[in-house]
Each structure stands twice: as C-alpha cells, then as structure tokens.
Protein backbone atom coordinates (compact mmCIF):
# COMPACT_ATOMS: atom_id res chain seq x y z
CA UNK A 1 18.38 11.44 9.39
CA UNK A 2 17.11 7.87 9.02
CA UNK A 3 15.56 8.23 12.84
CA UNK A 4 13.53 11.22 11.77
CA UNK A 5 13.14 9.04 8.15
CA UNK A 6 11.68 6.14 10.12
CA UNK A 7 9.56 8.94 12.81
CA UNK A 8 7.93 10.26 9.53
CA UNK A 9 6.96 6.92 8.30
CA UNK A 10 5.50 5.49 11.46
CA UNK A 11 3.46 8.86 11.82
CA UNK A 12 2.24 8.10 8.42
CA UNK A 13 1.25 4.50 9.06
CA UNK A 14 -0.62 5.75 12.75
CA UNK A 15 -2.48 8.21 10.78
CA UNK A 16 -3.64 5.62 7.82
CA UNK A 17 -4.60 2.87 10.24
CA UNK A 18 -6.48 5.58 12.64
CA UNK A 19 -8.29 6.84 9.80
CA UNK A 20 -8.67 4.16 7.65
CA UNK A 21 -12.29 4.40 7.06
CA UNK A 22 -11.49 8.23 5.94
CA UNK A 23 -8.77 7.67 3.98
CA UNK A 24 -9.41 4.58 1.75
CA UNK A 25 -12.94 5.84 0.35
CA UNK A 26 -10.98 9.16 -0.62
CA UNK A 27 -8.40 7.12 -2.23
CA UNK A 28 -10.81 5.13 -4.55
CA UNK A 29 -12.38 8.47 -5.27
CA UNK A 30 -9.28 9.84 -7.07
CA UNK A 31 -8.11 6.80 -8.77
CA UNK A 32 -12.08 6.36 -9.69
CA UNK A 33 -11.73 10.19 -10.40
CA UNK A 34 -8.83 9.72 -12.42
CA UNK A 35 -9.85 6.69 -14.73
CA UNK A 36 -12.95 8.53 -15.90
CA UNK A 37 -11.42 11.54 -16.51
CA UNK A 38 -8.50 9.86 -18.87
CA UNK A 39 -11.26 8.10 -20.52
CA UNK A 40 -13.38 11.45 -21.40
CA UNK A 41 -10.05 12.65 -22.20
CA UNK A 42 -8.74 10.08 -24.16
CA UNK A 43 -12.05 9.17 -26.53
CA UNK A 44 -14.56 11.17 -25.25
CA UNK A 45 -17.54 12.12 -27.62
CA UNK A 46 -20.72 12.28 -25.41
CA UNK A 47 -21.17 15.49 -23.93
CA UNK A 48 -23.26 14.47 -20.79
CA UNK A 49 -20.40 11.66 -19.77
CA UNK A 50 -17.42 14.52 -20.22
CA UNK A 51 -18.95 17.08 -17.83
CA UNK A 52 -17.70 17.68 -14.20
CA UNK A 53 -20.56 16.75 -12.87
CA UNK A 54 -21.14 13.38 -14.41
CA UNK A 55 -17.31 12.41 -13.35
CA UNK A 56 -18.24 13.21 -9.81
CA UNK A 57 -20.96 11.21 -9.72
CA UNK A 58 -19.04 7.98 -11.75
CA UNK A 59 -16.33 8.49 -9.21
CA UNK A 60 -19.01 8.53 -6.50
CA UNK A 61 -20.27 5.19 -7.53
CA UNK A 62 -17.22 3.69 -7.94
CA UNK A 63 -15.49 4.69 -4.66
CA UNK A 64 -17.88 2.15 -2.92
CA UNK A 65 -17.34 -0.85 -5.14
CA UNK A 66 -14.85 -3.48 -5.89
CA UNK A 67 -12.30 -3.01 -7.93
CA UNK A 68 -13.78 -5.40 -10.47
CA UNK A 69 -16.74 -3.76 -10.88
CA UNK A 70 -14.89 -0.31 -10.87
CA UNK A 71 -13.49 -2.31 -14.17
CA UNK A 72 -16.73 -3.08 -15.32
CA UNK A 73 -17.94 0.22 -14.94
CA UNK A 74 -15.47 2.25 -16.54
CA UNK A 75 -15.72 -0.50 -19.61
CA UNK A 76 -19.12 0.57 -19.77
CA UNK A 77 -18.68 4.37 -20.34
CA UNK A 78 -15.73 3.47 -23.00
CA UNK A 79 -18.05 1.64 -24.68
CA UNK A 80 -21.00 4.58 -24.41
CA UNK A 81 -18.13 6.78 -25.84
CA UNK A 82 -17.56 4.31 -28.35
CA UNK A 83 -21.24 4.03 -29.59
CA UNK A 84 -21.87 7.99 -29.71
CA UNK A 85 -18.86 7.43 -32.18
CA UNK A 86 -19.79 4.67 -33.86
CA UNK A 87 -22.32 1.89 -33.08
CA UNK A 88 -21.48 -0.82 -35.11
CA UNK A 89 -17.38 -0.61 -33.87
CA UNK A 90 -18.98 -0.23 -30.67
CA UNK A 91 -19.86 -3.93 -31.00
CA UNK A 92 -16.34 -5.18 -31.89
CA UNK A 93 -15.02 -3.67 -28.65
CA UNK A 94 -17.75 -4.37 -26.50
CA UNK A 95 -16.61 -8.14 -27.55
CA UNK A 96 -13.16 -8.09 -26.95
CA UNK A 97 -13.57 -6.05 -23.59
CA UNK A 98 -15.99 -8.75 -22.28
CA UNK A 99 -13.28 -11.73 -23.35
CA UNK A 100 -10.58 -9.44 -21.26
CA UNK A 101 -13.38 -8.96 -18.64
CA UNK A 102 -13.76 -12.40 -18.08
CA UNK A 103 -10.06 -13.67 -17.80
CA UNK A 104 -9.47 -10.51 -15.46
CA UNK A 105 -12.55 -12.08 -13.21
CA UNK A 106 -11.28 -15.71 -13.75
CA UNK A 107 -7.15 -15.57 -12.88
CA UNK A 108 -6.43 -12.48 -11.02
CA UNK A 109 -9.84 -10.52 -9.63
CA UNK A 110 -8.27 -8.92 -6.85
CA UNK A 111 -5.57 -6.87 -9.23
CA UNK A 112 -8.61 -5.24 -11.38
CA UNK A 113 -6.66 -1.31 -10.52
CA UNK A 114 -4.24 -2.35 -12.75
CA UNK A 115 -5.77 -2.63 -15.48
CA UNK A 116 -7.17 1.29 -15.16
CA UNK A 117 -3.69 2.06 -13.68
CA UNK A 118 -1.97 0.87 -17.06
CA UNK A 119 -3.55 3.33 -19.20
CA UNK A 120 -3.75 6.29 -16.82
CA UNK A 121 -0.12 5.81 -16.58
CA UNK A 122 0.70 5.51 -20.20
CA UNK A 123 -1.03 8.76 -20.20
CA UNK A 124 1.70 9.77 -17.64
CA UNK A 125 4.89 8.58 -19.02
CA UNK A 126 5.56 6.33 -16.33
CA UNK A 127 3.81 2.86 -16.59
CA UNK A 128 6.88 1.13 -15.98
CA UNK A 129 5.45 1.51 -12.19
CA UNK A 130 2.89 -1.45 -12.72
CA UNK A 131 5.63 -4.04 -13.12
CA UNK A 132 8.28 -3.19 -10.96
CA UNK A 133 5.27 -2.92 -7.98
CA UNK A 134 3.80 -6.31 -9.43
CA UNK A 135 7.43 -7.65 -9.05
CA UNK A 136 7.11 -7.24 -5.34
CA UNK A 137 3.96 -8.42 -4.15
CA UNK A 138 2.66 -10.30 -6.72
CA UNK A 139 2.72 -13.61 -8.94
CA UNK A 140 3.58 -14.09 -12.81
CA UNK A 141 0.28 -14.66 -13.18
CA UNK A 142 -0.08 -10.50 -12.39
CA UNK A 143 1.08 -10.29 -16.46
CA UNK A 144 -2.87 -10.95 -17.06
CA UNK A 145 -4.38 -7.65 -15.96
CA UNK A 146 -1.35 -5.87 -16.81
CA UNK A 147 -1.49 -7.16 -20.57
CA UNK A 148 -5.21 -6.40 -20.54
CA UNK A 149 -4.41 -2.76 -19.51
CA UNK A 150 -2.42 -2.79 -22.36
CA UNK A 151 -4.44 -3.77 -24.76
CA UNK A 152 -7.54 -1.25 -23.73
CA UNK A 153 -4.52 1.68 -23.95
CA UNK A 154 -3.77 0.28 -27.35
CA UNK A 155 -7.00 -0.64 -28.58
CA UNK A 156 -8.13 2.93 -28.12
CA UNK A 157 -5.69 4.35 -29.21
CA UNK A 158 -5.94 1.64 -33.07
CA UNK A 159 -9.70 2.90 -32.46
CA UNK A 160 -8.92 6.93 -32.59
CA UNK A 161 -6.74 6.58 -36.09
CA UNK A 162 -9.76 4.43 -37.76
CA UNK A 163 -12.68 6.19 -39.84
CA UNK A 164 -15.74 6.31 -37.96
CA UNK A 165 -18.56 4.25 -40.26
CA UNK A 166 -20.95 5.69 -41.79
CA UNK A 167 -24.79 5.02 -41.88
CA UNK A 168 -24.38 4.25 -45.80
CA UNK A 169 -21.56 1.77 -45.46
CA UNK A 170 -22.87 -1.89 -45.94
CA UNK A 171 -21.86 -5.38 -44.75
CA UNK A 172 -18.69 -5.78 -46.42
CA UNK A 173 -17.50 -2.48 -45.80
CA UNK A 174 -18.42 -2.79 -41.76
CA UNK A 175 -16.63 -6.52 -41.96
CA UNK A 176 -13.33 -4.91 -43.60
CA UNK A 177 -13.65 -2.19 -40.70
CA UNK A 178 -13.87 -4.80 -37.93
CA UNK A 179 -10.66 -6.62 -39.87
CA UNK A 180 -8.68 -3.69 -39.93
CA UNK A 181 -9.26 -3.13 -36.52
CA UNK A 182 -7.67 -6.51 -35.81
CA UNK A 183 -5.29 -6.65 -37.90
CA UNK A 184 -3.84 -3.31 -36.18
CA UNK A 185 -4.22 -4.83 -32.95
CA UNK A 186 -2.43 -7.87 -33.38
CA UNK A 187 0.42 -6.50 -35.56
CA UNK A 188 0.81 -3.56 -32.76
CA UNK A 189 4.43 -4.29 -31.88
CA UNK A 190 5.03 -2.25 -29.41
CA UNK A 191 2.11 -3.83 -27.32
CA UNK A 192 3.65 -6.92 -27.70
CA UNK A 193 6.89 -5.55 -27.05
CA UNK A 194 5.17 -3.92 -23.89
CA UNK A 195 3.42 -7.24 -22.49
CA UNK A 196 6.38 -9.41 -23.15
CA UNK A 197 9.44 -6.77 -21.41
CA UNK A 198 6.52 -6.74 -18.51
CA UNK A 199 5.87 -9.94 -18.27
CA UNK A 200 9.91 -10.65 -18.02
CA UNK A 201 10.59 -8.06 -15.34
CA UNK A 202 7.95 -9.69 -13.03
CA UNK A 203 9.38 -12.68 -13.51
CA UNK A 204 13.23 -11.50 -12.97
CA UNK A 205 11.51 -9.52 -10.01
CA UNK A 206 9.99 -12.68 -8.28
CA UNK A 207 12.77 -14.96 -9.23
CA UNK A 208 14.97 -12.24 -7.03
CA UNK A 209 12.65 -11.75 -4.23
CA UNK A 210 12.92 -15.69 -3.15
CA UNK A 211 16.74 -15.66 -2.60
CA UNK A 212 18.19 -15.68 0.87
CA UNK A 213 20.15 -12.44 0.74
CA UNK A 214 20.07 -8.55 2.45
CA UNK A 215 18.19 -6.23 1.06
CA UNK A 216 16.74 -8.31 -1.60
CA UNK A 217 13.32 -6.28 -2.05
CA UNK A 218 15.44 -2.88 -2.98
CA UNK A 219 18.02 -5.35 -5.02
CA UNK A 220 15.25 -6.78 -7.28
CA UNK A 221 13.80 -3.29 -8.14
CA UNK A 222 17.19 -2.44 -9.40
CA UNK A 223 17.27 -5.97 -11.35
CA UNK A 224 13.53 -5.03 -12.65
CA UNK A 225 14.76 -1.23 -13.47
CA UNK A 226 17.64 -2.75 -15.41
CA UNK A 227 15.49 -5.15 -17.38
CA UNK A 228 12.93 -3.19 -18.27
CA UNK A 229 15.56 -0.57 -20.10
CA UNK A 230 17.73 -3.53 -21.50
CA UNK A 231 14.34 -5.12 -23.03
CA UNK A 232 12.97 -1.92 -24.25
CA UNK A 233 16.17 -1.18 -26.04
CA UNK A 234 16.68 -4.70 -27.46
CA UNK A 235 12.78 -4.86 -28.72
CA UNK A 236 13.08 -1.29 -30.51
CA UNK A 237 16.93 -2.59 -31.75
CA UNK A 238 15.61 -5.53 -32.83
CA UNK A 239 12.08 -4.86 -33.80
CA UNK A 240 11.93 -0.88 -35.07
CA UNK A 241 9.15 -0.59 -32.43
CA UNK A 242 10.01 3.78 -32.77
CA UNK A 243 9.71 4.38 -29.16
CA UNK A 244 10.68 7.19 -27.28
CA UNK A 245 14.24 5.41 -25.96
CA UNK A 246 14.80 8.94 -23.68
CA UNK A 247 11.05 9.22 -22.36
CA UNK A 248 11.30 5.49 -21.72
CA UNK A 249 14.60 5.96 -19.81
CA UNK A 250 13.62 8.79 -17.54
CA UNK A 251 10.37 6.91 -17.11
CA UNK A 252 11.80 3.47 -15.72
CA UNK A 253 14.12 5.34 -12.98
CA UNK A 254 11.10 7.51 -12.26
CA UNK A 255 8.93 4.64 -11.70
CA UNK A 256 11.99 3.14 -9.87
CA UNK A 257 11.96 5.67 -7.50
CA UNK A 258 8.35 5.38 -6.90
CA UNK A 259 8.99 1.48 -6.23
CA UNK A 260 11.20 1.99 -4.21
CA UNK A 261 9.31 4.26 -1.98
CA UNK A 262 6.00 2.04 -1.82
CA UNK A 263 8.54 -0.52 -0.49
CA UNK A 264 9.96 1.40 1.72
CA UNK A 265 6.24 2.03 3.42
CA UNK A 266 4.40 -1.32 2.73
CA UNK A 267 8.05 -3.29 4.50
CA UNK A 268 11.53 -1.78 6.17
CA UNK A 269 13.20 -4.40 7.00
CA UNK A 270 16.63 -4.12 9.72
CA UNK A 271 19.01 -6.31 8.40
CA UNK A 272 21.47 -5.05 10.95
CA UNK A 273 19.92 -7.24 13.45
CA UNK A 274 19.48 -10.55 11.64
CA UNK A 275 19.46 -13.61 13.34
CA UNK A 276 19.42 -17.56 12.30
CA UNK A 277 17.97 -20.40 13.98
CA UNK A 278 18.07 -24.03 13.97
CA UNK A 279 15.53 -26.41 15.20
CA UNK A 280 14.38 -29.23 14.13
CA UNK A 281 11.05 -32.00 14.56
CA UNK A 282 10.55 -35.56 13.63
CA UNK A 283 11.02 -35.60 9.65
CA UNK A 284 12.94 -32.21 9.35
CA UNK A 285 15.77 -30.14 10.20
CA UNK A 286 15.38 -26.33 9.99
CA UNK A 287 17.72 -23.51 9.18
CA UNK A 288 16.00 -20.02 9.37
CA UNK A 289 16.55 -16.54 8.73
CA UNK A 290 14.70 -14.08 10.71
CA UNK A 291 14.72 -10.08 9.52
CA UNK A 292 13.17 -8.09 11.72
CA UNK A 293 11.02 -5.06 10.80
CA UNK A 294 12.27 -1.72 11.31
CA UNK A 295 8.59 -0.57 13.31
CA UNK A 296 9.75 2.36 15.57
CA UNK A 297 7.76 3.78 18.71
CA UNK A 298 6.70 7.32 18.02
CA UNK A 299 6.83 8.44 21.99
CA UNK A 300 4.19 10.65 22.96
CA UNK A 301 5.11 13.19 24.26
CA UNK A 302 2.64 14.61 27.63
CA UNK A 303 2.88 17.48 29.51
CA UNK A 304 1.66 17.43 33.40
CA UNK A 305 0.48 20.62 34.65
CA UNK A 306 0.89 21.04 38.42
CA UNK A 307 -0.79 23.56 40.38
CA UNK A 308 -0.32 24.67 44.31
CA UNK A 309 -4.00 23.44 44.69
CA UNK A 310 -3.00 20.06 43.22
CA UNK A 311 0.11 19.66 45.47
CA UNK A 312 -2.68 20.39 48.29
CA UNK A 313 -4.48 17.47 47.22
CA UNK A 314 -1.90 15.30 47.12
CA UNK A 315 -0.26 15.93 50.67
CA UNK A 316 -3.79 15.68 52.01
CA UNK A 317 -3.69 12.38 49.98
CA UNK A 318 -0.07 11.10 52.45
CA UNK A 319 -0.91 9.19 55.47
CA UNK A 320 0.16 11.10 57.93
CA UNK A 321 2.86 8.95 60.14
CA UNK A 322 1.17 7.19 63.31
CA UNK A 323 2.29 8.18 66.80
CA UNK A 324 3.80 5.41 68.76
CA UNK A 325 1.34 4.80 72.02
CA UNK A 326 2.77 5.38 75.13
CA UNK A 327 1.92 2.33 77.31
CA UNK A 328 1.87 1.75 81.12
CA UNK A 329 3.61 -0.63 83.28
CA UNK A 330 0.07 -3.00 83.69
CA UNK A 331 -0.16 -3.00 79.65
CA UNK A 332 3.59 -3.63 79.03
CA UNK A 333 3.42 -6.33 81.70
CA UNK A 334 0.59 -7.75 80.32
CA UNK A 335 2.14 -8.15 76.85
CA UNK A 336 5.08 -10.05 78.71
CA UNK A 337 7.96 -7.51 79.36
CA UNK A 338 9.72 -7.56 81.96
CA UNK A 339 9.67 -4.59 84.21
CA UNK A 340 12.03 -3.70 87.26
CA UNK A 341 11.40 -4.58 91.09
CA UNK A 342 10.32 -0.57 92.20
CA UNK A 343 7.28 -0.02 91.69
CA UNK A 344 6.23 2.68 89.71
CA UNK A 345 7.24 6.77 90.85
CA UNK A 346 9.20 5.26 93.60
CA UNK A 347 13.27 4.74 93.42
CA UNK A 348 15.68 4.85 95.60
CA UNK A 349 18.94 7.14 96.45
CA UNK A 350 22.39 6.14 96.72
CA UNK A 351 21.38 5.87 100.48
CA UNK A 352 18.67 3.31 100.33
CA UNK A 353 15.98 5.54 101.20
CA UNK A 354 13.01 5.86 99.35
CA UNK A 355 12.41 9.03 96.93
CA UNK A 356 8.72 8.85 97.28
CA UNK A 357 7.74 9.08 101.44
C-alpha cells in the first residue's frame, strides 16, 4: 500500500516537473479564476465586471503576472465594485487597501496568494488551511498577508451591512459614514480573534518544526490543528465572538487533512533510515542528523520486440570463429620449433627400411 502510495506520488511529481510550463499557467488561471469570481460574488454591482466573459479575460491577465500584482489587480476591481456602489466609500477603502498594499509589498511580497486565498476560503469554510500550511514553510512574519486577507474578508463584509450614501448626503453625514465604517472594523472581534489564533498557530507550528525529533512536520500539524480549535473555543468562551464552534471544528480537521497532504507531496521524509554523524573543524564540533527523502524510482517498464529477421541480423552481426592455419614444416621451423630428424613423407618401419623408395 505505501509502495503503490509512494509510485502514485512520484508519477505525480514526473508529470508536474515534465510539464511545468503547462501546468503552472493553468494553475494561476483557476486561483486567478477563482478570486474574481468570489469577488463578483461577494460585492459585485457592475454588470460588465460580473459577466463570464470579463472573468476570463481578468483571469487571463492575471495568470501571467506576479502574485503581487495579481493582488493589485483584484484590489482594483473591488474597488470598481465599490464605486458603482458608492463613490465616496469607495475612497475610504481604496485608502486602507493601499496601506495593506504596501506592507504586503514591504515584509512578505512573495506570499501575496494568501491574501486572495484567505477570503476565497472563508467563502469555503475552511481557511484554517492558510495557517497550518504557513506553519510549515513559512516565518511568523507570514501573519502579515494572512491578517491582511482578513481584513479585506471582513472589511467587505462591514461594507455590505452599511447604507450606501446618497447623492444628497453632505459632509458630516459622509464623515459619520467613513466613522462607522471604522469603528466596525476595529471593534470586529472575531477578526481579531481570527488574526491573533493565526498568528499563534504559526508560531506553535514553527516553534515545532525546529526540534530534533521523527516525524516532526506531521507532529506540528497536529500541534497547529489542536491550537487552532483550543483558541477558537477560548476566544468565543471568553469573548462571545458567536461563531460557528461545529463549522469551525469540521473545518480545522478538514484543513488538517489538506496539510497534511501538501506535506506529504512538497517532503516524505524516511525516518526508518536515519543516520547521525560527527565531525568536526578547527572552532567546532558537529553532531548531525541526516533524514533521508523517501524519492522512489518509478521503473520503466520496455518491451523488446524480436523478430526472425532481427535474429538474422544479429548472427550476421557474430564473428564467425577463425580457422587455425595449417602450417608446413619450413614455416614451423622458421618460427623456431623443433621438428623430427625424417624428413617430411618419409618414415621408417620397424625394419629400418624406408616407407618412401
């Protein structure tokens, strides 16, 4: 079972590195294809931006940039969506998505998917899947893009429950707008609930992954699984943040699961065949502990066709065996043997008499 486990995911790996120029493009289509698509969905008001065509095209564009300008770009059509809505709330977001914009592009550029994977995944049930994977390969400093994802999902969803203005509202009345928008914002507890119990499994999660012990990648998911439920249940105990405690349940062990398997394909490690080593150099001595990685050999598998003309071929192909030359007495003599006193056709009987008169 685990050889035809390991056969699969080798097969897997062959294909994705022999078609790598294929397959990522396709992948940045969908997730491009995705985040517009949850954005139409999610606070969509101009017709020409919600049609099938127009999210083609977006996710077009954005298959062949970076993921920070992927960021930028679906920022942009919020904010169109935004402005169809209302203009002068357009500006309030416009500002706070450029402040999130910049510390995105500042601290942690290369992780811009995860700030369109946190909503997208809200949307899902499962964004429990951003910390436990940010546990694994990444930093603390990961929190940043995750806690901007955050607060996009809830800043659009504070926008959506607010009046839209109308032309006749004046200055005061557009300032007390842009105030209660904040004021939602900040006293949102469960997105600070939801930075803070992420923030503390990718901590627990990178804390784990440094220790010296087997299976410690698989062990730290667990540990991140485990916090994220405990800190969920502790915030809502403690701060009446009226989550879903069963969605959020079945979500963590979901997003568990799916942890567990990106592990399993980005590094299987053998830790039946561990070894330690010792060396050491002018200012240290060393004590190391090498894992080795579970890569098996898919053989491939070739079948030879013979044929009767080929087996022709390859007989005509033989050296045929050389005849030994048969020499005479004046060539063996000459190559130094030593031949008898008779001379050649002549011997003699018992008698003495010569055979040959």
């Amino acid at each position: 079972m685990i050889v035809t486990i390991l056969e699969l995911r080798a097969h897997i790996l062959r294909f994705l590195q022999k078609f790598q120029l294929v397959v990522e493009p396709v992948i940045k289509f969908i997730i491009a294809f995705a985040v517009f698509h949850s954005i139409n969905k999610a606070i969509g008001h101009h017709e020409m931006l919600m049609s099938l065509p127009a999210e083609l095209l977006l996710s077009l564009l954005g298959t062949f940039t970076p993921s920070i300008l992927l960021v930028l770009l679906a920022a942009v059509v919020s904010l169109v969506h935004v402005y169809v809505a209302s203009p002068l709330l357009a500006i309030l977001v416009a500002i706070i998505m450029v402040i999130l914009y910049c510390f995105i592009a500042r601290f942690s550029g290369k992780y811009g998917y995860v700030v369109l994977a946190v909503p997208i995944l809200f949307l899902l049930k499962i964004p429990y899947v951003v910390p436990l994977i940010l546990g694994l390969i990444a930093t603390p400093m990961a929190i940043i893009p995750a806690a901007c994802g955050i607060i996009v999902y809830r800043l659009f969803v504070v926008i959506s429950n607010v009046a839209l203005v109308e032309e006749s509202m004046g200055i005061e009345d557009i300032l007390l707008m842009y105030i209660d928008v904040i004021d939602r914002l900040l006293a949102d507890k469960q997105m600070l609930v939801t930075i803070g119990v992420f923030f503390i499994i990718i901590l627990a999660m990178y804390l784990m992954r440094k220790l010296s012990i087997e299976y410690v990648f698989e062990i730290s998911i667990a540990v991140g699984a485990i916090v994220c439920i405990l800190g969920f249940l502790a915030a809502d105990t403690m701060m009446q943040t009226e989550m879903n405690i069963v969605s959020m349940v079945f979500g963590t062990v979901g997003s568990m699961v799916i942890a567990l398997v990106f592990q399993f394909f980005r590094l299987a490690l053998d830790y039946t065949a561990v070894e330690r080593v010792q060396f050491e150099d002018d200012d240290y001595y060393y004590y190391v502990k090498a894992v080795p990685k579970m890569n098996l050999t898919v053989p491939k598998r070739s079948v030879k066709k013979i044929s009767e003309k080929s087996e022709l071929l390859q007989e005509e192909a033989e050296p045929e065996e050389e005849e030994t030359p048969v020499l005479s007495d004046e060539e063996r003599y000459a190559m130094g043997e030593e031949l008898d006193d008779e001379p050649y056709g002549e011997s003699e009987d018992d008698n003495g008499d010569s055979l040959g008169e």
